[in-house]
C-alpha atoms as a PDB file:
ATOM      1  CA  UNK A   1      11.969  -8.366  -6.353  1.00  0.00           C
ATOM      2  CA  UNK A   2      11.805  -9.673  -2.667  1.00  0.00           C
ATOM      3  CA  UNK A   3      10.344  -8.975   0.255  1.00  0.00           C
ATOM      4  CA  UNK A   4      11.727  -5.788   1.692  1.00  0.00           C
ATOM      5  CA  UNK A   5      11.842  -5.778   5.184  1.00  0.00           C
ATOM      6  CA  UNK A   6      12.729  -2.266   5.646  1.00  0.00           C
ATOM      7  CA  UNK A   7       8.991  -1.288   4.321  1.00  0.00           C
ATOM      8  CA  UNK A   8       6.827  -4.643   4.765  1.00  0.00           C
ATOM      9  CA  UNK A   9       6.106  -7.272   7.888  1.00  0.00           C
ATOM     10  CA  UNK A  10       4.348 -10.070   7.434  1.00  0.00           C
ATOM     11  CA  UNK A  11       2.493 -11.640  10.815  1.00  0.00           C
ATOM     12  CA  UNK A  12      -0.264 -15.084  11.282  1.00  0.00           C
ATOM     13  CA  UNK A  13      -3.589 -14.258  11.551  1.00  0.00           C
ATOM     14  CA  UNK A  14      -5.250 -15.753  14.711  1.00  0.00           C
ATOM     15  CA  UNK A  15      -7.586 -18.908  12.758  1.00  0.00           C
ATOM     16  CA  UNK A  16      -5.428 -19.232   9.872  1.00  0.00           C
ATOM     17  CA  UNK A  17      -4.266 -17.278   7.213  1.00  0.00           C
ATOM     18  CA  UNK A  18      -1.673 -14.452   6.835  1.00  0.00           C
ATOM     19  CA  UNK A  19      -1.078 -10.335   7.106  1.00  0.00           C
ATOM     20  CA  UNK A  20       1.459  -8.184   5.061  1.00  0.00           C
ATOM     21  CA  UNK A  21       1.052  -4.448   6.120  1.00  0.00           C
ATOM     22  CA  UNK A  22       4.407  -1.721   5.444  1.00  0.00           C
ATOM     23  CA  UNK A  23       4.385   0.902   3.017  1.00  0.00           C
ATOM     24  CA  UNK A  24       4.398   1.627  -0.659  1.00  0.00           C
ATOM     25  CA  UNK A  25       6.126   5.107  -1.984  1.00  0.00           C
ATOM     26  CA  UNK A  26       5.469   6.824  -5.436  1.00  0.00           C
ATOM     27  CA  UNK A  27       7.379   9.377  -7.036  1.00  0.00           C
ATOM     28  CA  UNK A  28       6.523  12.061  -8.164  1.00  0.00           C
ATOM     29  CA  UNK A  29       4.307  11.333 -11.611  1.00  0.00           C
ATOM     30  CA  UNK A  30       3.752   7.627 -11.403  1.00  0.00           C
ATOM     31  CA  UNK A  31       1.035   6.179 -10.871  1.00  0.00           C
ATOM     32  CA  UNK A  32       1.686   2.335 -10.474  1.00  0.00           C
ATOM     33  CA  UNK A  33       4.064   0.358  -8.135  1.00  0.00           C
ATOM     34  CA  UNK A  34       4.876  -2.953  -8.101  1.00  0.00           C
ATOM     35  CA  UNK A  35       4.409  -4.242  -4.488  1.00  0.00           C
ATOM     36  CA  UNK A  36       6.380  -7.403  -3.521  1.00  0.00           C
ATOM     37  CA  UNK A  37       4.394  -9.907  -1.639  1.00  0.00           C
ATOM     38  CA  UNK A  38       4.706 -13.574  -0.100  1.00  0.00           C
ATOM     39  CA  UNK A  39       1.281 -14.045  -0.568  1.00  0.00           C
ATOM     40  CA  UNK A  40      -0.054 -16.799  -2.862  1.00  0.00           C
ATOM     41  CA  UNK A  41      -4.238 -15.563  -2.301  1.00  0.00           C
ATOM     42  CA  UNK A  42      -5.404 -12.433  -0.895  1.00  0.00           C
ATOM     43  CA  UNK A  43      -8.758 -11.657   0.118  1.00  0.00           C
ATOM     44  CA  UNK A  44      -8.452  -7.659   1.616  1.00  0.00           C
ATOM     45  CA  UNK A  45      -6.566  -4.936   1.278  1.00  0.00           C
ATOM     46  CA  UNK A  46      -6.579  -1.665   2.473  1.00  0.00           C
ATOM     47  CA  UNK A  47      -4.247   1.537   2.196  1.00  0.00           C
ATOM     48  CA  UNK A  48      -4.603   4.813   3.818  1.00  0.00           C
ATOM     49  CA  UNK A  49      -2.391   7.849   2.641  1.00  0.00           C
ATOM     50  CA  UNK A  50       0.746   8.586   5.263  1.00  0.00           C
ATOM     51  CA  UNK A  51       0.358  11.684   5.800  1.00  0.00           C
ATOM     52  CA  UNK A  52       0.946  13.425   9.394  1.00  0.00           C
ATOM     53  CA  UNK A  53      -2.038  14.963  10.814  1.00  0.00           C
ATOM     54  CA  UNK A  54      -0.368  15.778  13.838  1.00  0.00           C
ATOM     55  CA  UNK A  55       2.154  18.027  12.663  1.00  0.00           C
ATOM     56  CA  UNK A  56       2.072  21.896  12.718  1.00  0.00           C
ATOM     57  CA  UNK A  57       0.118  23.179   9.739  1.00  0.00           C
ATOM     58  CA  UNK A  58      -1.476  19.852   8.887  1.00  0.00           C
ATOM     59  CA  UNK A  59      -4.883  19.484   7.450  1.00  0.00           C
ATOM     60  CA  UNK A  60      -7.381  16.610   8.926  1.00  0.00           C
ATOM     61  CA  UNK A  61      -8.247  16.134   5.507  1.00  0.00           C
ATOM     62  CA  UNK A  62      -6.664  13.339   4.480  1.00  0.00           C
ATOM     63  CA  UNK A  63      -8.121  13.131   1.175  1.00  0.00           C
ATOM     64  CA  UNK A  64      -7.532  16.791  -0.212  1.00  0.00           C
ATOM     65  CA  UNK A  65      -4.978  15.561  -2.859  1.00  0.00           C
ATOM     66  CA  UNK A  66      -4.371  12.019  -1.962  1.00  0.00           C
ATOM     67  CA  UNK A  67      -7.330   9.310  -2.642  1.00  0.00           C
ATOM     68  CA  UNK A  68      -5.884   6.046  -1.746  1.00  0.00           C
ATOM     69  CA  UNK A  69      -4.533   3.455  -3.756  1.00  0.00           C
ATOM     70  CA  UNK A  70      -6.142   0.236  -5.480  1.00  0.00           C
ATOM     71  CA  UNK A  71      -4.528  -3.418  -6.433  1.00  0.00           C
ATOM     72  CA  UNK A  72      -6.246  -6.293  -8.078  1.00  0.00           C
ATOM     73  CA  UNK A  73      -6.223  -8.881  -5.071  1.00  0.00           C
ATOM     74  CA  UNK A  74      -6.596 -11.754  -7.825  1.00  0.00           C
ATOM     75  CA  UNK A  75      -3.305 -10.832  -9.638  1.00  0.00           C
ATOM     76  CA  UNK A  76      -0.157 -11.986  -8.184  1.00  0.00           C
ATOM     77  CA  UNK A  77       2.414 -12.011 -11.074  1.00  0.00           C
ATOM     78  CA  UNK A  78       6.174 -12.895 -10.436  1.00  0.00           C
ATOM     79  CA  UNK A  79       5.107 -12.584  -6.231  1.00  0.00           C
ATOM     80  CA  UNK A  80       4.345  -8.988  -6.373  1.00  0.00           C
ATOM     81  CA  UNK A  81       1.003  -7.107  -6.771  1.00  0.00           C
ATOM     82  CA  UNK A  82       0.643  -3.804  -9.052  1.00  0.00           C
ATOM     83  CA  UNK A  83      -0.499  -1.003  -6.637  1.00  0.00           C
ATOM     84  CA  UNK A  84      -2.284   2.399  -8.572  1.00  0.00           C
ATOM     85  CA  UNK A  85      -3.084   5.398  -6.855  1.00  0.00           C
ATOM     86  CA  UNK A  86      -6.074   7.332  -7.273  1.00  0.00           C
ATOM     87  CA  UNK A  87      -4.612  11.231  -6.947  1.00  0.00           C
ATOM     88  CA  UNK A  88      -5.348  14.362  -7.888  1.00  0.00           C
ATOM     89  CA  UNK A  89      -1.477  15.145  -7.854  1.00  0.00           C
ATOM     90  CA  UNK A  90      -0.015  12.724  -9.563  1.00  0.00           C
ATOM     91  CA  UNK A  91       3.140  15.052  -9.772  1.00  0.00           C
ATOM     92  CA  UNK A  92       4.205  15.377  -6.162  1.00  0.00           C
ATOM     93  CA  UNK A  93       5.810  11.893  -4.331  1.00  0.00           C
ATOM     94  CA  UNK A  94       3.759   9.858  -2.017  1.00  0.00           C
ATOM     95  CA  UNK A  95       3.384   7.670   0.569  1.00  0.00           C
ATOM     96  CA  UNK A  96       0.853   4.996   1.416  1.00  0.00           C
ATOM     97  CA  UNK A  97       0.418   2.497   4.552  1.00  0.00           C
ATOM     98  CA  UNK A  98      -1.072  -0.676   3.346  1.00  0.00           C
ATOM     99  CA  UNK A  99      -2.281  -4.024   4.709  1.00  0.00           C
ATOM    100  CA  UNK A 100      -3.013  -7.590   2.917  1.00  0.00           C
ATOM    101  CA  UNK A 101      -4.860 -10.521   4.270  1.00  0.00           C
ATOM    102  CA  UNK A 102      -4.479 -13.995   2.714  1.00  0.00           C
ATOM    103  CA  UNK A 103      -2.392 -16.758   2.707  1.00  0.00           C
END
């Protein structure tokens, strides 16, 4: 796996230290994703569930069906990071926007 540039961008943090922030996608019934990452350490993460409030017919609640998603920042393996989401439907596709700090 690489860095996929399509989905991920990875900037400097002013002070030191690097950012990562894109998206990760899940089909419908998984519930892990491996997440490919230049990152060596990472110290936050965050993810927040794309979903477009704006829209006709949306809901403002973002967290109806989708709960976010969680990694273990101290396990890099092969330069990616294992990403789970925390759903209550696990059977339709989804879409997360993420964000990694670290170096």
């Amino acid at each position: 796996m690489g860095f996929d540039l399509d989905k991920q961008r990875s900037y400097t943090l002013p002070g030191g230290g690097r950012g990562e922030a894109g998206t990760v996608d899940f089909s419908a019934g998984s519930f892990c994703q491996a997440l490919p990452t230049q990152m060596i350490n990472i110290y936050a993460w965050g993810a927040n569930p794309a979903i477009d409030v704006t829209g006709t017919g949306a809901t403002n609640d973002l967290n109806l069906y989708e709960r976010g998603c969680t990694v273990d920042i101290g396990d890099i393996t092969n330069s990616s990071i294992i990403v789970k989401r925390q759903t209550g439907r696990s059977d339709v596709s989804a879409s997360y926007y993420y964000e990694i700090k670290g170096w």
